[in-house]
Protein backbone atom coordinates (compact mmCIF):
# COMPACT_ATOMS: atom_id res chain seq x y z
CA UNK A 1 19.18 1.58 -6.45
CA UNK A 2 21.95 -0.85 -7.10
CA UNK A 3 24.67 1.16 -5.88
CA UNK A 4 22.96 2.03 -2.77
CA UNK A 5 24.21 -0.03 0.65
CA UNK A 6 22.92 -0.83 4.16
CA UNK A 7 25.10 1.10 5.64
CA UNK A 8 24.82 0.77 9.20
CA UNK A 9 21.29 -0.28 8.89
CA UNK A 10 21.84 -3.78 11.21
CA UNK A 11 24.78 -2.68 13.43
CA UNK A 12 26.94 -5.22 12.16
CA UNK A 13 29.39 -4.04 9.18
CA UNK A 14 29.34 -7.65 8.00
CA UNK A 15 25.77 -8.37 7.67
CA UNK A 16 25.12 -5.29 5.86
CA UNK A 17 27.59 -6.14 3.67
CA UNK A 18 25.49 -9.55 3.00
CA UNK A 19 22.31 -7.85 2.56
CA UNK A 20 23.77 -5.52 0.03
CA UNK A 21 25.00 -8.01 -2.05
CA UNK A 22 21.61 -10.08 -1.94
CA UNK A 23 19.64 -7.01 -2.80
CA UNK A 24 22.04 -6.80 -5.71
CA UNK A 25 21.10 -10.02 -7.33
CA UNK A 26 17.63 -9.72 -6.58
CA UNK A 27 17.25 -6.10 -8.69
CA UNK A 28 19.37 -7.69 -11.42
CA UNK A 29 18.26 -11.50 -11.71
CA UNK A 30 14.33 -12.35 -12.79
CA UNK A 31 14.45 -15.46 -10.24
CA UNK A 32 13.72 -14.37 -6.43
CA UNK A 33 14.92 -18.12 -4.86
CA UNK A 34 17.81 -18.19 -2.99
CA UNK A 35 19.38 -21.26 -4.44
CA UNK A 36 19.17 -19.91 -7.80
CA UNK A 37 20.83 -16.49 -6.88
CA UNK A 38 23.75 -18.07 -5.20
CA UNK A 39 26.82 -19.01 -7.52
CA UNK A 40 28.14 -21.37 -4.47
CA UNK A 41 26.62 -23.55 -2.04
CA UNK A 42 28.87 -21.54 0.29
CA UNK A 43 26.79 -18.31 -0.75
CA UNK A 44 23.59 -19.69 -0.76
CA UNK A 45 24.61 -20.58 3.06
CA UNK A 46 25.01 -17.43 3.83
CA UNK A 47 22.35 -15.84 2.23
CA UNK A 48 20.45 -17.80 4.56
CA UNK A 49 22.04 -16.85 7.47
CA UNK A 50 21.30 -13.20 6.43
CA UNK A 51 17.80 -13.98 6.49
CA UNK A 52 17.72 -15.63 9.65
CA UNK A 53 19.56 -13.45 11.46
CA UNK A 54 17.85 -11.82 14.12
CA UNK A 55 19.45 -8.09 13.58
CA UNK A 56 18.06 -8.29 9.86
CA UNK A 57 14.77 -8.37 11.16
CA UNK A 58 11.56 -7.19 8.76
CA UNK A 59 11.31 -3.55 10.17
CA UNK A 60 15.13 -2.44 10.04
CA UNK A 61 14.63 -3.05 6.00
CA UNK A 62 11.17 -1.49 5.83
CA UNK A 63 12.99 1.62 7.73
CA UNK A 64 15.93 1.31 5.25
CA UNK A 65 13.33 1.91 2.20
CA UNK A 66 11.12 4.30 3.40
CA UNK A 67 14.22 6.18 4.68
CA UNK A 68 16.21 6.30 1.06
CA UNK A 69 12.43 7.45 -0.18
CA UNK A 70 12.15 10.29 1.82
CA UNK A 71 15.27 11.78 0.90
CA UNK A 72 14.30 10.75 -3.11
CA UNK A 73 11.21 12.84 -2.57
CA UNK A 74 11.98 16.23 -0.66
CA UNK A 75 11.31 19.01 -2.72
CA UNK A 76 8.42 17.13 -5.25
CA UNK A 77 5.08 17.21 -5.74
CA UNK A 78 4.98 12.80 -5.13
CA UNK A 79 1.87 10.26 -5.61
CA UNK A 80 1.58 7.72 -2.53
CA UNK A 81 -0.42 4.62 -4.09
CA UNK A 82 -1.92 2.60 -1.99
CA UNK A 83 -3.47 -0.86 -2.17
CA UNK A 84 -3.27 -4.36 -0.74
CA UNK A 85 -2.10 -7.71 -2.03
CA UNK A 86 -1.36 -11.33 -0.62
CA UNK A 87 1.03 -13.71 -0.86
CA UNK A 88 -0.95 -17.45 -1.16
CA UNK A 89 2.23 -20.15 0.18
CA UNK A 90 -0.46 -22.83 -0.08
CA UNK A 91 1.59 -25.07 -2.61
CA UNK A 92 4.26 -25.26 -0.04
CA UNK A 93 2.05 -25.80 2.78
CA UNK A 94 2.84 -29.19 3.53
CA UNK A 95 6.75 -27.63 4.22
CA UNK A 96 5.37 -24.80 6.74
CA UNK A 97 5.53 -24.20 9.90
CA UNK A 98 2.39 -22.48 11.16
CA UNK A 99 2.22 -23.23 14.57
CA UNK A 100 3.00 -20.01 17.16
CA UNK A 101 3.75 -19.72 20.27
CA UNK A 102 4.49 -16.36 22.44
CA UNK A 103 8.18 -16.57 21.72
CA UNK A 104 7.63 -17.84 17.75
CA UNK A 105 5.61 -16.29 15.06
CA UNK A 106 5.47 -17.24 11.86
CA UNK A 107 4.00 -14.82 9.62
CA UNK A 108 1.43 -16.81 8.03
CA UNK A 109 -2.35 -16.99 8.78
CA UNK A 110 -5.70 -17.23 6.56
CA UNK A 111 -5.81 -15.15 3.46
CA UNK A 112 -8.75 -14.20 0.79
CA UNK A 113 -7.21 -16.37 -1.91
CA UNK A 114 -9.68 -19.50 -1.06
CA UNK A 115 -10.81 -21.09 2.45
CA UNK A 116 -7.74 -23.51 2.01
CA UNK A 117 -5.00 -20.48 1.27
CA UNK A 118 -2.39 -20.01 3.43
CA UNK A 119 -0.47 -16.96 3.76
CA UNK A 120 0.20 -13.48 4.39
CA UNK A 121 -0.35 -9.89 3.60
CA UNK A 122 0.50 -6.94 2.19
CA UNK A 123 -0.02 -3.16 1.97
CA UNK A 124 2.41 -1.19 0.45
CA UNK A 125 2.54 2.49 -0.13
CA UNK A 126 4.36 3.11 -3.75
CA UNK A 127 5.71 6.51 -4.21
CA UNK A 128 5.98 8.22 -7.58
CA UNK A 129 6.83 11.89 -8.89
CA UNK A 130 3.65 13.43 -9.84
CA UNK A 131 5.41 15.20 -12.72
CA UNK A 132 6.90 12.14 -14.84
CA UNK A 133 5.43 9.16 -13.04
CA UNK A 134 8.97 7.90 -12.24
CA UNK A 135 9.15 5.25 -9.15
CA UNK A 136 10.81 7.12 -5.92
CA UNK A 137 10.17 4.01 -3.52
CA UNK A 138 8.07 2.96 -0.63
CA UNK A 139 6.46 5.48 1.63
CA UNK A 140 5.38 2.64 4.07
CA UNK A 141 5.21 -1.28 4.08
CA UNK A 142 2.50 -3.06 5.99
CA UNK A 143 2.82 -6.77 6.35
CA UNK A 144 0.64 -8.91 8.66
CA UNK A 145 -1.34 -12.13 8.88
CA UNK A 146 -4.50 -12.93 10.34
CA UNK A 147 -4.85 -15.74 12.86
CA UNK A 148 -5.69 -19.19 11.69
CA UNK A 149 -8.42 -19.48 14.08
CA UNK A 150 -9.68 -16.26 13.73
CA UNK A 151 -13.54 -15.50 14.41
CA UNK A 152 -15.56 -14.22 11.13
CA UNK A 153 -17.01 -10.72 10.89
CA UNK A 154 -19.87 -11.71 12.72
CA UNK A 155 -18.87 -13.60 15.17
CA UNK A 156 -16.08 -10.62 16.61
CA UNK A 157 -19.09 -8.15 15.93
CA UNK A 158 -17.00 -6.63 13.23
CA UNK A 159 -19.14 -3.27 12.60
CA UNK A 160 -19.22 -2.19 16.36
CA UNK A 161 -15.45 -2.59 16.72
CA UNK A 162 -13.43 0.83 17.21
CA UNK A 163 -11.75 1.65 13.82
CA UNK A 164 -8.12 0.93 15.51
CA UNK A 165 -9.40 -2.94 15.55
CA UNK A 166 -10.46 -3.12 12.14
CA UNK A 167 -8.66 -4.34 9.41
CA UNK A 168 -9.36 -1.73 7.56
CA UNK A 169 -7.14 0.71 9.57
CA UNK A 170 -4.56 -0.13 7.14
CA UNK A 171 -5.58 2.51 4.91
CA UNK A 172 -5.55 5.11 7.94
CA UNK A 173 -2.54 4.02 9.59
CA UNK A 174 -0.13 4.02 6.10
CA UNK A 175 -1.57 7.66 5.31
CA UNK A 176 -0.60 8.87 8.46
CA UNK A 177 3.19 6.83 8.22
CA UNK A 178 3.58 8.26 4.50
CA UNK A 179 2.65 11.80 5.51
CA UNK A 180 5.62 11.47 8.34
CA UNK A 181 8.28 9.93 5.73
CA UNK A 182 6.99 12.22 3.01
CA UNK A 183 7.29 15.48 5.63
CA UNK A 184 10.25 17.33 2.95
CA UNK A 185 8.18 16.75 -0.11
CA UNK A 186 6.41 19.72 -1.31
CA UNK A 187 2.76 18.03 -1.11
CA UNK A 188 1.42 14.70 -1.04
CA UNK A 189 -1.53 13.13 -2.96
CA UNK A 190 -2.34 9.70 -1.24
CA UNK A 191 -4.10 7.38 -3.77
CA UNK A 192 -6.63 4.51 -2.87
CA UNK A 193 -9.38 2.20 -3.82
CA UNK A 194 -12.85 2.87 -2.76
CA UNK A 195 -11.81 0.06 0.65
CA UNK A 196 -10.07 3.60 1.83
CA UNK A 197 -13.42 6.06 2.08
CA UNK A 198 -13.39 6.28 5.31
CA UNK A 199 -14.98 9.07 7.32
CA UNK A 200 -11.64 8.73 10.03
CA UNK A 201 -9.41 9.59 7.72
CA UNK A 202 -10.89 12.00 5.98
CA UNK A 203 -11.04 13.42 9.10
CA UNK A 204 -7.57 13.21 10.25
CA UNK A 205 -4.99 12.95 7.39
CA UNK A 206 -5.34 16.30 5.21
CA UNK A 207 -3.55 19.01 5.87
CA UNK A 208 -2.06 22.26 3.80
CA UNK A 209 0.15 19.76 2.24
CA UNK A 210 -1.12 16.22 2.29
CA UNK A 211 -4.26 15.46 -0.43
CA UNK A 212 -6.53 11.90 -0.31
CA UNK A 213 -7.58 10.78 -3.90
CA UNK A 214 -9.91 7.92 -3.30
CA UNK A 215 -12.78 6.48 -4.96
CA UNK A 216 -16.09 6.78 -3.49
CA UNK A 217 -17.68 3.96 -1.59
CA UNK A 218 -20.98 5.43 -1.35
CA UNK A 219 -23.35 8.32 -2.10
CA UNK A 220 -23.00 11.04 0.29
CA UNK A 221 -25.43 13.12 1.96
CA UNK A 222 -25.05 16.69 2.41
CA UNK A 223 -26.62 19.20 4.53
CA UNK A 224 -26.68 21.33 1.37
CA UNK A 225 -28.37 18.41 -0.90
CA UNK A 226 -30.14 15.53 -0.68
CA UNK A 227 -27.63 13.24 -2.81
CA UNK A 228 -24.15 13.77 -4.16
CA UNK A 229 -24.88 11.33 -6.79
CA UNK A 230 -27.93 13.33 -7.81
CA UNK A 231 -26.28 16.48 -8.16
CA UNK A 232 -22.78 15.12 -9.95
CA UNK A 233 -25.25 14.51 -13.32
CA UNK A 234 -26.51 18.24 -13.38
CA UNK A 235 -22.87 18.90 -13.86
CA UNK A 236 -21.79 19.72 -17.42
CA UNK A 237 -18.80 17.57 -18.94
CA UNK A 238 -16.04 19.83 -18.05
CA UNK A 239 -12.84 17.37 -19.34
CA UNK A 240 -13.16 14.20 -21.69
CA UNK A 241 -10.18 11.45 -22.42
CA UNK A 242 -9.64 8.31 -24.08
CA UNK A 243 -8.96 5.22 -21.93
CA UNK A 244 -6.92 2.41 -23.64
CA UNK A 245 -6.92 -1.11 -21.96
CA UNK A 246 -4.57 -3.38 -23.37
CA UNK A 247 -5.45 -7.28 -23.95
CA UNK A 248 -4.10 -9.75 -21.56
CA UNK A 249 -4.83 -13.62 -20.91
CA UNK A 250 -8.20 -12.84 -18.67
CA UNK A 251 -9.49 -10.02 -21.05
CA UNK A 252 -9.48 -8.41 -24.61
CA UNK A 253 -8.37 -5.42 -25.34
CA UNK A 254 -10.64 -2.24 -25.09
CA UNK A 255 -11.14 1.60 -25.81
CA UNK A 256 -13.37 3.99 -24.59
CA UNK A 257 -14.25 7.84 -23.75
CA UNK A 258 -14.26 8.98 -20.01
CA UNK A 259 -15.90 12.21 -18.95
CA UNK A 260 -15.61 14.42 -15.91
CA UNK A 261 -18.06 16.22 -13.95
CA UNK A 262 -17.16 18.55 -10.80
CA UNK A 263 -18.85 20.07 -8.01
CA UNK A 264 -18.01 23.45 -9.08
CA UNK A 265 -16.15 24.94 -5.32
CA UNK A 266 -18.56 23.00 -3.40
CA UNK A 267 -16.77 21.87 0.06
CA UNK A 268 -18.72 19.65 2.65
CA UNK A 269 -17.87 19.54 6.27
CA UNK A 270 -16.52 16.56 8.04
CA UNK A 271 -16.94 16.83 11.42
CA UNK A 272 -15.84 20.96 12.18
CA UNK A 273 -12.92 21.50 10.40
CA UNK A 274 -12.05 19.03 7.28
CA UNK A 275 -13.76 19.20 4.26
CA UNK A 276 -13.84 17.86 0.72
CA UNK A 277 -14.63 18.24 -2.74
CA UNK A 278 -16.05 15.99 -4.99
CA UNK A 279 -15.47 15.16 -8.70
CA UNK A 280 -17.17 12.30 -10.77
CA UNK A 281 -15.71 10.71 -13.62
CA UNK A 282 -17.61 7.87 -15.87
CA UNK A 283 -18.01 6.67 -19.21
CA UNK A 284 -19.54 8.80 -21.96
């Protein structure tokens, strides 16, 4: 990754030469703060610049990534990991600038964090080989912020909004970005946390080559049964593995057996043409 450039990535030979360098020192140094990068104040200066400059703007250097990854990953069987984070800025918020206006935006809004965070966030799409594991890059980088004065889930009527307003339509709209950058690979398993069960995308996103691996949200109904759940325990162990947690400061250190039961061929419909198959895995 360090010996890869921005060539012709901002139209401007001299700021890609700038944003090359900075990416340099920020794969090699531990410290992401511009000042402490910089050897001179005349380099911090124009590291600056480089970030201010409106041709290196956010989505030329998302395009850059995903770009490099889908060349990285023609050819492999890849893992697309999805999940969302935020960035909390509330110890600097007394140095922010958070009011907009049509011709400024900011970036920063409310965030989960706590009702006084400040911030933005974050949904990235992480791409490994399937074989080894090894990191290939970003598939898709989704950064937003909410509104400051944004109305709560009940007041915008949250659950009758179409799925295109929801927030949620992260989940859908990365799958369907990844499976465009990821078009040379040989197939695609997109990974997510139960927030990504959602009948849409099941609906829309799997194809001969493109696989969803998500945790379930809830217990499905079948024409063929009455519950999934139900049905996943008359299922004999077919695979046990040990699971090893490691200690950290907010938890001690664990070990325990997993087991996993399968819905032996079963496929259930979504809508007339998708359909899935369902596995359960829990502790024995």
């Amino acid at each position: 990754m360090t010996s890869s450039t921005y060539c012709d990535c901002f139209g401007d030979k001299r700021i890609d030469k700038r944003g090359t360098e900075l990416r340099k020192l920020l794969f090699v140094n531990a410290t992401h703060n511009i000042q402490a990068l910089s050897s001179t104040p005349k380099e911090q200066i124009g590291y600056y610049r480089f970030l201010h400059n409106k041709k290196s703007t956010e989505k030329k250097l998302i395009k850059e990534i995903t770009s490099r990854c889908a060349k990285l990953s023609a050819g492999k069987l890849v893992l697309s990991i999805q999940g969302t984070t935020e960035s909390n800025l509330f110890a600097h918020a007394g140095r922010l600038y958070t009011t907009e206006t049509e011709d400024v935006k900011w970036g920063l809004g409310d965030i989960d964090d706590n009702k006084k965070g400040i911030g933005f966030k974050l949904h990235p799409s992480l791409v490994v080989d399937a074989s080894n594991c090894f990191p290939i890059g970003f598939s898709d980088i989704h950064i937003w912020n909410r509104g400051a004065d944004m109305a709560d889930k009940y007041e915008c009527k949250y659950n009758k909004l179409p799925i295109e307003k929801k927030e949620s339509y992260k989940w859908i709209q990365s799958s369907n970005i990844s499976k465009k950058v990821l078009s040379e690979a040989k197939s695609v398993i997109i990974v997510q946390d139960r927030e990504g069960d959602i009948f849409e995308q099941w609906a829309d996103i799997p194809d001969d080559k493109t696989f969803l691996l998500i945790r379930s949200q809830v217990d499905r109904k079948t024409p063929l049964m009455k519950s999934c759940g139900k049905h996943w325990h008359k299922q004999c162990v077919f695979g046990q593995y040990e699971l090893h947690l490691a200690a950290d400061s907010h938890r001690k250190g664990c070990s325990g057996g997993a087991g996993c039961r399968h819905c032996h061929r079963r496929k259930y419909s979504i809508g007339s043409s998708k359909r899935i198959q369902i596995s359960l895995c829990q502790q024995v």
